[in-house]
Protein backbone atom coordinates (compact mmCIF):
# COMPACT_ATOMS: atom_id res chain seq x y z
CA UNK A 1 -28.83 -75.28 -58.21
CA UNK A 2 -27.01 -78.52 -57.93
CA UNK A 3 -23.98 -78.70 -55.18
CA UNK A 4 -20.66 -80.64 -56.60
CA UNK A 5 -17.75 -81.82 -54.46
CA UNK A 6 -14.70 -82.31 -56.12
CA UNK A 7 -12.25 -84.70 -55.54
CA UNK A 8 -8.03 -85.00 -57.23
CA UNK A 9 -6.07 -88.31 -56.42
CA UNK A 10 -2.69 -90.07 -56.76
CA UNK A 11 -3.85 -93.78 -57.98
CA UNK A 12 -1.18 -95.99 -58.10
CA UNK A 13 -0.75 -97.25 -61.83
CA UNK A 14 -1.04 -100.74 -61.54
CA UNK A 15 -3.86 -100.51 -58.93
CA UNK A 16 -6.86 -98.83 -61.76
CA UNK A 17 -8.96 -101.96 -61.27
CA UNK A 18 -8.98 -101.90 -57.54
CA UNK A 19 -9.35 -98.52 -57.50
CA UNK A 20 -12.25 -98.81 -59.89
CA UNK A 21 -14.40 -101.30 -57.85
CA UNK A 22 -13.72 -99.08 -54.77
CA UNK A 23 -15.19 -96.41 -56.88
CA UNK A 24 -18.21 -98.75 -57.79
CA UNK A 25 -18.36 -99.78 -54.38
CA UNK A 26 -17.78 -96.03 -52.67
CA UNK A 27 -20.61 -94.83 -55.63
CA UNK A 28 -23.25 -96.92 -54.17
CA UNK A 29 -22.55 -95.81 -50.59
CA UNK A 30 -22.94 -91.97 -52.01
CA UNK A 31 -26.34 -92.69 -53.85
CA UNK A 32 -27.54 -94.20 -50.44
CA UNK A 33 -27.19 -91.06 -48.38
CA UNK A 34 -28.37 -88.58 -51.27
CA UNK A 35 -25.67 -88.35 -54.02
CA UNK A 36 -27.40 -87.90 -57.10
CA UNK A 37 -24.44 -88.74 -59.55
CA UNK A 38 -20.61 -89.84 -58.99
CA UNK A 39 -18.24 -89.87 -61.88
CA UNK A 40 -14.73 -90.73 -61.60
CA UNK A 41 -12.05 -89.86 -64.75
CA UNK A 42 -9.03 -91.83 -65.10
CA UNK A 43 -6.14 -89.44 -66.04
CA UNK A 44 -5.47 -89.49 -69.48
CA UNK A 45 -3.62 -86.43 -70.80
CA UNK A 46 -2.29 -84.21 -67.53
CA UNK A 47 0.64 -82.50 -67.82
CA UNK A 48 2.76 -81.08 -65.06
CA UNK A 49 2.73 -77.64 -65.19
CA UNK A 50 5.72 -74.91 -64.42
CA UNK A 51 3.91 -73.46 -61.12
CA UNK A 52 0.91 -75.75 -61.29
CA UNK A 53 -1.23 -78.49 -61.89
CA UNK A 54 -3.03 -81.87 -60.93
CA UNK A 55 -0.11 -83.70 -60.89
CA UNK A 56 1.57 -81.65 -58.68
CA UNK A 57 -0.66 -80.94 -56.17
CA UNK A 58 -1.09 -84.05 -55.39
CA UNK A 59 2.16 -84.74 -55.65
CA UNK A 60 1.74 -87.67 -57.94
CA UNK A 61 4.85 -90.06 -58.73
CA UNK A 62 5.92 -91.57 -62.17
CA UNK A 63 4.42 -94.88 -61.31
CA UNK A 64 1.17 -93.19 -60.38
CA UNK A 65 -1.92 -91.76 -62.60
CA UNK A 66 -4.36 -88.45 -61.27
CA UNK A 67 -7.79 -89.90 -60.78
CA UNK A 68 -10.54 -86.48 -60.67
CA UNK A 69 -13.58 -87.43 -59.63
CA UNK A 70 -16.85 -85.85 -58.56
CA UNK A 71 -19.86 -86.51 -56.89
CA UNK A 72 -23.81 -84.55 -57.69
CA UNK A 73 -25.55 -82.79 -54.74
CA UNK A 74 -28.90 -81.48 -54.53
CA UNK A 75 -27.80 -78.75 -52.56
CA UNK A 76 -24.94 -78.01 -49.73
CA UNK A 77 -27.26 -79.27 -47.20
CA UNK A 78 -27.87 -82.41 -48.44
CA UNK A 79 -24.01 -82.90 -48.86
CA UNK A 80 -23.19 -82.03 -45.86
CA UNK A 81 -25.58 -84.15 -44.28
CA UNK A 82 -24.61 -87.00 -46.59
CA UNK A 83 -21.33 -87.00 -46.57
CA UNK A 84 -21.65 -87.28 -42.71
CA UNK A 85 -23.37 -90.48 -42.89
CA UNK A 86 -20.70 -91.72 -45.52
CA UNK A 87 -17.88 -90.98 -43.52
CA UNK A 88 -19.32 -93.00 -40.57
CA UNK A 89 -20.72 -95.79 -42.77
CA UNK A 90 -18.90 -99.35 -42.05
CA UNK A 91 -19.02 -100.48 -45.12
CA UNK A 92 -16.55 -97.22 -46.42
CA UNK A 93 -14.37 -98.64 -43.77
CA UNK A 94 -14.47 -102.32 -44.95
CA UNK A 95 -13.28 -100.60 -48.45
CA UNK A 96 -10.19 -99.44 -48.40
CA UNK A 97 -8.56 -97.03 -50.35
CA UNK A 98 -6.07 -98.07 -53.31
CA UNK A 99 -4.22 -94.85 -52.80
CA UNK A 100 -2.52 -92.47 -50.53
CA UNK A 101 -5.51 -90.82 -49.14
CA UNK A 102 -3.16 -88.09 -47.27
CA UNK A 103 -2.50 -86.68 -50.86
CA UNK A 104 -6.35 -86.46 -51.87
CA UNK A 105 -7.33 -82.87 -52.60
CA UNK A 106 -11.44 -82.59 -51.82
CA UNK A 107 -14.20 -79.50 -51.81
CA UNK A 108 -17.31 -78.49 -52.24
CA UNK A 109 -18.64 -76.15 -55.11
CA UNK A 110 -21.48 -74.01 -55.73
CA UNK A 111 -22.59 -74.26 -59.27
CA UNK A 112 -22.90 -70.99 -61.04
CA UNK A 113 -23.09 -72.24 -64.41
CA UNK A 114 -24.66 -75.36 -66.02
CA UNK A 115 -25.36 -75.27 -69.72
């Protein structure tokens, strides 16, 4: 079955269309090196919780908006490998992130369930 990593951001408000050709940009980079999907949400109704939630584990600020985004796998392997090669790709270097990237939350999931 498929492998997903998961990713929860702090996006500064006014920056959605720089943060959405980084996406478009960073999306490309993944498909190179064996992503088979990325999709990226724009926060639209996430509350703040009373213990948890998004907002607050990322500790994300009035002027701010939770981005949750994740990228396709075939497998662990191939993520791991891939994000590797990501990581040391220039070009992710030449484009930089329109956030605080200390606050980005990040994993990787096995699915158990796909209907």
């Amino acid at each position: 079955m498929d492998y997903v990593e998961g990713f929860v951001a702090a996006v500064p408000t006014k920056n959605k269309d720089d943060y959405i050709r980084h996406a478009s940009e960073a999306a490309q980079i993944f498909e190179e090196h064996g992503a088979t999907r990325l999709v990226e949400c724009w926060g639209d109704d996430v509350p703040t919780g009373k213990k948890t939630s998004f907002p607050q584990a990322v500790q994300c600020g009035e002027d701010e908006t939770v981005v949750f985004s994740w990228a396709l796998w075939p497998s662990r392997e191939a993520r791991d490998a891939g994000m590797t090669k990501i990581m040391n790709d220039p070009r992710m270097r030449d484009n930089p992130m329109p956030f605080d990237g200390s606050r980005l939350i990040y994993g990787g999931f096995q699915m158990i369930l796909d209907e």
